[in-house]
Each structure stands twice: as structure tokens, then as C-alpha cells.
C-alpha atoms as a PDB file:
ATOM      1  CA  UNK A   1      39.942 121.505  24.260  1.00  0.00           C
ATOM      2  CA  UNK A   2      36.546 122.271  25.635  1.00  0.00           C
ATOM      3  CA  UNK A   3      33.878 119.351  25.087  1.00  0.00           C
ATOM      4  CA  UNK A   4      30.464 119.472  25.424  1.00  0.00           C
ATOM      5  CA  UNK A   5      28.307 117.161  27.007  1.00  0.00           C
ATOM      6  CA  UNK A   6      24.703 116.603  25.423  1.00  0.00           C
ATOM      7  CA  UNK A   7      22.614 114.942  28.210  1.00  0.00           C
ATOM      8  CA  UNK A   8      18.987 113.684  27.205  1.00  0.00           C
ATOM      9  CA  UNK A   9      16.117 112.194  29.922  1.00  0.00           C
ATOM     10  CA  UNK A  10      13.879 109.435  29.193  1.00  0.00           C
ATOM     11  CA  UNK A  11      11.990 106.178  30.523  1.00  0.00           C
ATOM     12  CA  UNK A  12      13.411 103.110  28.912  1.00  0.00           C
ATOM     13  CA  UNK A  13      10.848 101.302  30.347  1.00  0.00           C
ATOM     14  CA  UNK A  14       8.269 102.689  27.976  1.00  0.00           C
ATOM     15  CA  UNK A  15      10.318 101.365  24.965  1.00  0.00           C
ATOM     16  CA  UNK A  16       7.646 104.072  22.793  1.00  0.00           C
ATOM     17  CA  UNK A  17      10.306 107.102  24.275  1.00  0.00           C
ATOM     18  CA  UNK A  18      13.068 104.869  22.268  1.00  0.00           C
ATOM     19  CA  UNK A  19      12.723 106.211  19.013  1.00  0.00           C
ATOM     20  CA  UNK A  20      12.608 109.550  20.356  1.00  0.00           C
ATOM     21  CA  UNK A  21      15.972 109.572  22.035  1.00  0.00           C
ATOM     22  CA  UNK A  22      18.004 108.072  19.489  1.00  0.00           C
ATOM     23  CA  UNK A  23      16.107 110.497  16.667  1.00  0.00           C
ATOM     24  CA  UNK A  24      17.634 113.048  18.992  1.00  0.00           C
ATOM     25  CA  UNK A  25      21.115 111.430  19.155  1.00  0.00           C
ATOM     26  CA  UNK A  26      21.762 111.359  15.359  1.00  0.00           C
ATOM     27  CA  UNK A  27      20.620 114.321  14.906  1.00  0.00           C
ATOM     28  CA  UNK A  28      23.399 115.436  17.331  1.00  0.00           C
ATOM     29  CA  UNK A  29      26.019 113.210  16.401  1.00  0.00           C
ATOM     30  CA  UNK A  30      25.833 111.446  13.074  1.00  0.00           C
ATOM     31  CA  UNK A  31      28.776 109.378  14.218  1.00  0.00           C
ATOM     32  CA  UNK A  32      28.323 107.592  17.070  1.00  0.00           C
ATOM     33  CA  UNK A  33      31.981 105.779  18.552  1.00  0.00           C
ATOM     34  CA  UNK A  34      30.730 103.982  21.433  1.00  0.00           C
ATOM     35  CA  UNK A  35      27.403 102.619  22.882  1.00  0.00           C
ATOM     36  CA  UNK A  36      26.912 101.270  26.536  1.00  0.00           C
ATOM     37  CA  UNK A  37      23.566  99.739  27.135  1.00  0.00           C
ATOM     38  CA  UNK A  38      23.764 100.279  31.127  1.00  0.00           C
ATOM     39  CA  UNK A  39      20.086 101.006  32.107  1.00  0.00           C
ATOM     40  CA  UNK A  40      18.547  98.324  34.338  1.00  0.00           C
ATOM     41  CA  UNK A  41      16.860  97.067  36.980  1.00  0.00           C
ATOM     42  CA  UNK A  42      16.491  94.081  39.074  1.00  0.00           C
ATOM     43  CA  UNK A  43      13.722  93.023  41.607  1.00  0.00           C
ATOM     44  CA  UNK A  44      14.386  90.307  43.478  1.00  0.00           C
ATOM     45  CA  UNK A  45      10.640  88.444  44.391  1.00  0.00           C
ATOM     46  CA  UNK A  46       9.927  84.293  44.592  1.00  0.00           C
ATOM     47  CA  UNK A  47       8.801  83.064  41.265  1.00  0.00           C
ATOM     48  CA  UNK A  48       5.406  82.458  42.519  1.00  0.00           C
ATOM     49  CA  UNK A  49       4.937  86.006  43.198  1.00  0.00           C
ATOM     50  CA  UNK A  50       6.137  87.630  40.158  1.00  0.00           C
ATOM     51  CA  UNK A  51       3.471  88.646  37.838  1.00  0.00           C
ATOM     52  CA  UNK A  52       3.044  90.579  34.569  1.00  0.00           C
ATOM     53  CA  UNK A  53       3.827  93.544  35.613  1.00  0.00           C
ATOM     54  CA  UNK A  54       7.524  93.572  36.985  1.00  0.00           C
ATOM     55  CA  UNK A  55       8.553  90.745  34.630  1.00  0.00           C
ATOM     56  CA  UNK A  56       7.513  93.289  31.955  1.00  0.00           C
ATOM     57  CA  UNK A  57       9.522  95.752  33.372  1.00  0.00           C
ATOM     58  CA  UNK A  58      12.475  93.682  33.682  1.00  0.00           C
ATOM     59  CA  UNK A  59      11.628  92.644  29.513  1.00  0.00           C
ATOM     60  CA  UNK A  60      11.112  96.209  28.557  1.00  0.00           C
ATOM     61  CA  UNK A  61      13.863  97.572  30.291  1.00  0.00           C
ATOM     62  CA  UNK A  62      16.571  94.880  30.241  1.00  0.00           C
ATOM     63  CA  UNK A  63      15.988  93.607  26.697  1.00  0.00           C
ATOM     64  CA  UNK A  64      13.961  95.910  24.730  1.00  0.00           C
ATOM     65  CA  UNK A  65      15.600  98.754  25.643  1.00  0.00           C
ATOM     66  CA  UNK A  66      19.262  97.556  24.552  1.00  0.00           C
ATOM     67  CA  UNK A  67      17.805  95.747  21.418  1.00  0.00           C
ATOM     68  CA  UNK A  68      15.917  98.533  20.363  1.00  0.00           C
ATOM     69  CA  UNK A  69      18.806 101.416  21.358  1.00  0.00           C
ATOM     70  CA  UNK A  70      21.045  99.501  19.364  1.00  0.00           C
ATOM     71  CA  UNK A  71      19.364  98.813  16.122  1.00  0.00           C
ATOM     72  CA  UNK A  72      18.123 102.661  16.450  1.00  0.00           C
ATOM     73  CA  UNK A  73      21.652 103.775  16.757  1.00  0.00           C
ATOM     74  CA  UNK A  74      23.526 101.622  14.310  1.00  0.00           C
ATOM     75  CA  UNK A  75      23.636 103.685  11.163  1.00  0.00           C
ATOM     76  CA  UNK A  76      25.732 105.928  13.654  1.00  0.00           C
ATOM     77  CA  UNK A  77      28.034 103.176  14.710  1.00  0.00           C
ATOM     78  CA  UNK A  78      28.540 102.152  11.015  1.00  0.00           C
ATOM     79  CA  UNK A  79      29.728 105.253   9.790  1.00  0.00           C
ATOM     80  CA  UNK A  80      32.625 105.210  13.023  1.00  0.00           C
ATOM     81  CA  UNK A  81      32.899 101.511  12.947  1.00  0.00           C
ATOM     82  CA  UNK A  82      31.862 101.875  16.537  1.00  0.00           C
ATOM     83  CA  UNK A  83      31.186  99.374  19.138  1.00  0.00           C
ATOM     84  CA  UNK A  84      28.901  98.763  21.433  1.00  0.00           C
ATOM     85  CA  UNK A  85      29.240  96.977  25.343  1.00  0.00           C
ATOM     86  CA  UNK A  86      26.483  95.530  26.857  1.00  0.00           C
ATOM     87  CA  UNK A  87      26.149  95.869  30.864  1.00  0.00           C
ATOM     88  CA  UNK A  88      25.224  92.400  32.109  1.00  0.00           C
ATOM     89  CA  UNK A  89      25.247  90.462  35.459  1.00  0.00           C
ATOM     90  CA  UNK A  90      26.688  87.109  37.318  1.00  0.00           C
ATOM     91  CA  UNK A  91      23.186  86.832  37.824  1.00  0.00           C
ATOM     92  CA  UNK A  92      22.604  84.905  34.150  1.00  0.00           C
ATOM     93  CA  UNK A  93      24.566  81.794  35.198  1.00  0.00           C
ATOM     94  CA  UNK A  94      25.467  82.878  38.834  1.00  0.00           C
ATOM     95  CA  UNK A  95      22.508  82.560  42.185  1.00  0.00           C
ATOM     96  CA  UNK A  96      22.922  83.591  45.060  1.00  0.00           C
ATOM     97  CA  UNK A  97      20.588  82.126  48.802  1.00  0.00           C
ATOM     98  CA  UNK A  98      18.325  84.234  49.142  1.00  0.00           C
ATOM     99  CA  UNK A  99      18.246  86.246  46.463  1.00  0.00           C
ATOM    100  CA  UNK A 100      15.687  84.904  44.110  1.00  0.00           C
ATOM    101  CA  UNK A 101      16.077  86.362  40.501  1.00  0.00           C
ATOM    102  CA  UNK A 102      14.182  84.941  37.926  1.00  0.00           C
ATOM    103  CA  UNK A 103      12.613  87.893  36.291  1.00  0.00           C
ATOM    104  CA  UNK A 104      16.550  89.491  36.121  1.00  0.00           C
ATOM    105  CA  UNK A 105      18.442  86.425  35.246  1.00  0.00           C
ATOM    106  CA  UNK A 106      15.935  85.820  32.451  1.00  0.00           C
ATOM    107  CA  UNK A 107      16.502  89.338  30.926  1.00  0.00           C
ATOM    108  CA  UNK A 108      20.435  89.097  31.857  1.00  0.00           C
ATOM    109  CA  UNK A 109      20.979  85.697  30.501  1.00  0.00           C
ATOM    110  CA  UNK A 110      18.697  87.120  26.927  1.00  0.00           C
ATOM    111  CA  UNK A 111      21.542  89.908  26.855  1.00  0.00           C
ATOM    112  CA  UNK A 112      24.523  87.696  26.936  1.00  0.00           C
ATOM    113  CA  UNK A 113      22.676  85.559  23.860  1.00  0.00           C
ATOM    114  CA  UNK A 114      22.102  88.939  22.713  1.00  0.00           C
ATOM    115  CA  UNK A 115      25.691  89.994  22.689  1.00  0.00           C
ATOM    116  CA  UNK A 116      27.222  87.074  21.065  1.00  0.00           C
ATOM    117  CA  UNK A 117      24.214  86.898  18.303  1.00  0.00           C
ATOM    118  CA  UNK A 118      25.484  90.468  17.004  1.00  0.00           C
ATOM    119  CA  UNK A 119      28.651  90.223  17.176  1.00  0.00           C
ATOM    120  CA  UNK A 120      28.885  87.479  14.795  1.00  0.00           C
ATOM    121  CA  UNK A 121      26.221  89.699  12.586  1.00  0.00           C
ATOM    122  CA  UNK A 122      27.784  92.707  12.588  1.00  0.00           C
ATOM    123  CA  UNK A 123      31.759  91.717  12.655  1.00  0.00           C
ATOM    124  CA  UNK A 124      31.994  91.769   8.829  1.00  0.00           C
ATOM    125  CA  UNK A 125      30.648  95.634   9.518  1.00  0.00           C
ATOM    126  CA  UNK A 126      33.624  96.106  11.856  1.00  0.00           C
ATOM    127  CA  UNK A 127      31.802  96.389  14.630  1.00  0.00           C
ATOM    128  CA  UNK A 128      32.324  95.217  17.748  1.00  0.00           C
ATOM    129  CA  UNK A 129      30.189  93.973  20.630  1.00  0.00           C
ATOM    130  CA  UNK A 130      30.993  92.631  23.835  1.00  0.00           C
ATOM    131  CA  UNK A 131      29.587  92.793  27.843  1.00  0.00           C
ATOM    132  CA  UNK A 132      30.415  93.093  30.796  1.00  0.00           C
ATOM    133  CA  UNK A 133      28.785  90.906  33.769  1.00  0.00           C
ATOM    134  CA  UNK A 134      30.065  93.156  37.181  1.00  0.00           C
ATOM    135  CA  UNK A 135      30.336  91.555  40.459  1.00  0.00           C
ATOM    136  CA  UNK A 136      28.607  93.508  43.845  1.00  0.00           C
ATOM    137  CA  UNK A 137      29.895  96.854  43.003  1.00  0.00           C
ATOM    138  CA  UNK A 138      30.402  99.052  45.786  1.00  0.00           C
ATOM    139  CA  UNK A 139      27.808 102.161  44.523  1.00  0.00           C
ATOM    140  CA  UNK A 140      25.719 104.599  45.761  1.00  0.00           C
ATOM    141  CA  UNK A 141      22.824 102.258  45.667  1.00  0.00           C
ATOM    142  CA  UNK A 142      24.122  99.284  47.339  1.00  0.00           C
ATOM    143  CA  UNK A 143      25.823 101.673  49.991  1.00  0.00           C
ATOM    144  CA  UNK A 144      22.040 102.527  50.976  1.00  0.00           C
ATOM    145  CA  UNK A 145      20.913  99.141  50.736  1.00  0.00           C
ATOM    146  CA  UNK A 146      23.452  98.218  53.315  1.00  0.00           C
ATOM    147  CA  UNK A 147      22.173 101.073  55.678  1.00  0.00           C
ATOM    148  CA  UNK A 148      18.587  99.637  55.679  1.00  0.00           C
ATOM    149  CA  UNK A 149      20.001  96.197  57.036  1.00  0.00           C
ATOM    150  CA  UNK A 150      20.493  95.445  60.701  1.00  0.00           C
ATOM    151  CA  UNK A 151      23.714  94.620  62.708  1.00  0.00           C
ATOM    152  CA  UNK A 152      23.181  90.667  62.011  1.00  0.00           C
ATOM    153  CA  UNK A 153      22.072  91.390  58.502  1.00  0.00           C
ATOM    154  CA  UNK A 154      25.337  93.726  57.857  1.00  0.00           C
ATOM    155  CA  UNK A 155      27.842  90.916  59.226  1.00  0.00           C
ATOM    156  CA  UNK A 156      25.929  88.682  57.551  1.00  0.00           C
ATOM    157  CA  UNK A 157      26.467  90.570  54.007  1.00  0.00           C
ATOM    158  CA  UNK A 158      30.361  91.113  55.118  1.00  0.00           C
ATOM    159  CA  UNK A 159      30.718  87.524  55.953  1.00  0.00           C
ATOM    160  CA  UNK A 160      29.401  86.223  52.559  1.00  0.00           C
ATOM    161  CA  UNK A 161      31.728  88.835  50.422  1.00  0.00           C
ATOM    162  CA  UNK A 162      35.035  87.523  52.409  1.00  0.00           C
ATOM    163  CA  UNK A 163      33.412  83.620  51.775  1.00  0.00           C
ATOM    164  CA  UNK A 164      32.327  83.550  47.823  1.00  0.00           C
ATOM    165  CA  UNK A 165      34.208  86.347  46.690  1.00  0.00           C
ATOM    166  CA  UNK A 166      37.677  84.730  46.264  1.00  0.00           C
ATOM    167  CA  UNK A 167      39.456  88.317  46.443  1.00  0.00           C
ATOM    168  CA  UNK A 168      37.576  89.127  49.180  1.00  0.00           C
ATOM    169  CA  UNK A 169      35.951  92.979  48.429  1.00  0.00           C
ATOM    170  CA  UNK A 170      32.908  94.432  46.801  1.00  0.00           C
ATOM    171  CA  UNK A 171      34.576  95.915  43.083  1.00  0.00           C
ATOM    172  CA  UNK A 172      34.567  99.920  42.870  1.00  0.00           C
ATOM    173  CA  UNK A 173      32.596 101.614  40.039  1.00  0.00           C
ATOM    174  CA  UNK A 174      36.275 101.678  38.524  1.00  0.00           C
ATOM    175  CA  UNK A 175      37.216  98.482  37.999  1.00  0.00           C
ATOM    176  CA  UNK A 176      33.967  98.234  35.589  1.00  0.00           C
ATOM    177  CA  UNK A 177      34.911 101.740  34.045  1.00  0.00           C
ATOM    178  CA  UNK A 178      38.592 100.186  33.338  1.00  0.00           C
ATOM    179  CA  UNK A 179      36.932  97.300  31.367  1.00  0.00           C
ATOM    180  CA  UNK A 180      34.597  99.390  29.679  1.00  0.00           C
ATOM    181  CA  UNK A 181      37.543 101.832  28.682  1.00  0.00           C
ATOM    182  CA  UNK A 182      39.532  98.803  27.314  1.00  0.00           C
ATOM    183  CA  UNK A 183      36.848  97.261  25.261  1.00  0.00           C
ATOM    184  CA  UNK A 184      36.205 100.635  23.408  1.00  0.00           C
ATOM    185  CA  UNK A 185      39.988 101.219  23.017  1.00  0.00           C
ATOM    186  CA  UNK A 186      41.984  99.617  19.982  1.00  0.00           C
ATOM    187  CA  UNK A 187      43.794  97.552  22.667  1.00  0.00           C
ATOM    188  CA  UNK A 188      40.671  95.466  22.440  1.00  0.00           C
ATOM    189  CA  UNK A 189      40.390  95.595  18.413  1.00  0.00           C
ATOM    190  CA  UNK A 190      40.065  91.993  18.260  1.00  0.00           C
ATOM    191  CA  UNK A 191      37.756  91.000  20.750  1.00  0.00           C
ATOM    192  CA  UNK A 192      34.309  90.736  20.106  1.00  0.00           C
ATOM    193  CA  UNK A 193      30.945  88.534  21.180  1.00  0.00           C
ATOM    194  CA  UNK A 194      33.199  88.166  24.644  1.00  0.00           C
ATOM    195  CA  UNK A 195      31.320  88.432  27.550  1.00  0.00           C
ATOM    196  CA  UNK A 196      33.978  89.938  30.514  1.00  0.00           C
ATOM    197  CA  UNK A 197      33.048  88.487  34.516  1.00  0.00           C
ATOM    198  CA  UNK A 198      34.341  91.520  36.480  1.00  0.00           C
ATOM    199  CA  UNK A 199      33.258  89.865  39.776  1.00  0.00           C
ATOM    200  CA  UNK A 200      36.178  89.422  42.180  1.00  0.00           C
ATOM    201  CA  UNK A 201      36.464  86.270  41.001  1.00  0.00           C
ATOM    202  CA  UNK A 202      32.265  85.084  42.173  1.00  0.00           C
ATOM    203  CA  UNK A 203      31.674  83.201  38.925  1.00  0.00           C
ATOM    204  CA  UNK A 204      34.602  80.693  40.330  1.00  0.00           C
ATOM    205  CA  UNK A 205      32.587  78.650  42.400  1.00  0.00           C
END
């Protein structure tokens, strides 16, 4: 069967546009199956030199956005006894040298607290929430962040993958896709408030 495929544009970073979009969702579809809270961002400045206006971002976008998606959306997801996955990081209990990320693993670490707080709220609702906390996936965007780094840099980057990675590769956009898939499949009908590290194996050591 032909589907169609409803797309809708906004800027999550001005949570105001929130109501907006998921007015226009229900009005689509009044049952909603499955949410994924993927929009983000992450800047990666010293502490001393982050001020109001990125760590706002980083709130608005990383926090807000899901919170305020997901309590928009959820007389959908009660009708379908949906569920919903969060897209978090390694970065709320994982650092890496050089890569300083308060501002992100603030807002990452507030969505793993803000995974497990509703799925023990809404489990007697039937529905389910869980995350997912991906490794360096090997995207579009970190494929052109490689191209902007020098020879040293680049052997540098390959050298660390092969050293705290304990399988050794970047993940493909697949590997999170398969977890996704599995968590909002009746395979998973018991798990909830779980938060999955898709990482290669990084959040061993």
C-alpha cells in the first residue's frame, strides 16, 4: 500500500513554535504510535566561556523541546498506547579530552532523568519510554567535521576511535535505527525507563 508522508518545519529552539506543530500533528493523526525526540544540538565551549545564550539554546532545545513535544502529543499516544524514545548521548556520564561539554551534558544528563521519571508515570497508561545514548555515529555531519581537520588532527581522531572504542569503529546511522526499531516493536513490550548505550562499547571505560 501507498503511505503518505506528512512532513512539518519548525524551530524547536523557540519552544513558542511547539504548540503549533503538535496542534498540527493531531489534527493529522489522532493516534500517534511512536514518538522520537531526536532534535539537538551540542556546542562544545570551556565553562568559563559559555554564557546565556548557548546554554539557553542547549535548555530550549535539548529539554524543553522533548518535555514540551511530549506532553503536547500524549493524548495521541494514549489512545495507541504508544511509546515514546528519547535520543540521548554518552556525553551525560561519558567526557571526552578535549571536548568540553557542560552546556550538552547538562541537557543530556536532564533527558535521561527525564526518561526514567515518565516511564514510571505513565507505565500504568501502557506507555512506554525509553532512550537511546549513541556512540560517534558515522553521519553526514561528523563526515564534514572530519574534512575541516588536518592530517595530524585526522590520525589523531582515528587513533582515539581504535583506543576507547573497544570495537574499534564509529557506529552507522543503522545500528541506532535497529535500536530505535526494536524499542517501538512488541519485541521490546516490556522494557521501559531503560536507557540503551549504543556506543561501540565507549561507556566501558
Amino acid at each position: 500500500d501507498l503511505q503518505t508522508i506528512h512532513t512539518y518545519s519548525t524551530d524547536l529552539v523557540n519552544t513558542d513554535n511547539i504548540t503549533t506543530v503538535c496542534k498540527a500533528l493531531i489534527d493529522q493523526i489522532s493516534s500517534l504510535d511512536i514518538l522520537v525526540n531526536n532534535a539537538g544540538m551540542a556546542m562544545f565551549k570551556p565553562f568559563e566561556s559559555v554564557n546565556t545564550t548557548p546554554l539557553d539554546q542547549h535548555i530550549n532545545l535539548n529539554i524543553k523541546a522533548p518535555y514540551l513535544l511530549t506532553q503536547g502529543l500524549l493524548p495521541s499516544l494514549k489512545i495507541s498506547k504508544g511509546n515514546i524514545i528519547n535520543i540521548s548521548s554518552y556525553f551525560s556520564n561519558r567526557m571526552l579530552i578535549n571536548r568540553p561539554s557542560t552546556a550538552y551534558s547538562l541537557t543530556k544528563g536532564a533527558l535521561d532523568s527525564f526518561t526514567k521519571a515518565l516511564a514510571f508515570e505513565l507505565g500504568p497508561k501502557e506507555i512506554r519510554v525509553n532512550a537511546i545514548a549513541p556512540g560517534t555515529i558515522n553521519t553526514p555531519l561528523v563526515r564534514s567535521n572530519l574534512m575541516k581537520l588536518d592530517k595530524r588532527q585526522y590520525q589523531q581522531f582515528t587513533d582515539s576511535i581504535k583506543s576507547i572504542y573497544p570495537l574499534g569503529t564509529l557506529g552507522e546511522p543503522e545500528d541506532i535505527g535497529h535500536a530505535a526499531a526494536y524499542l517501538a516493536s512488541d519485541y521490546a513490550r516490556w522494557v521501559t525507563g531503560s536507557i540503551f548505550y549504543i556506543d561501540g562499547g565507549l561507556t566501558t571505560n
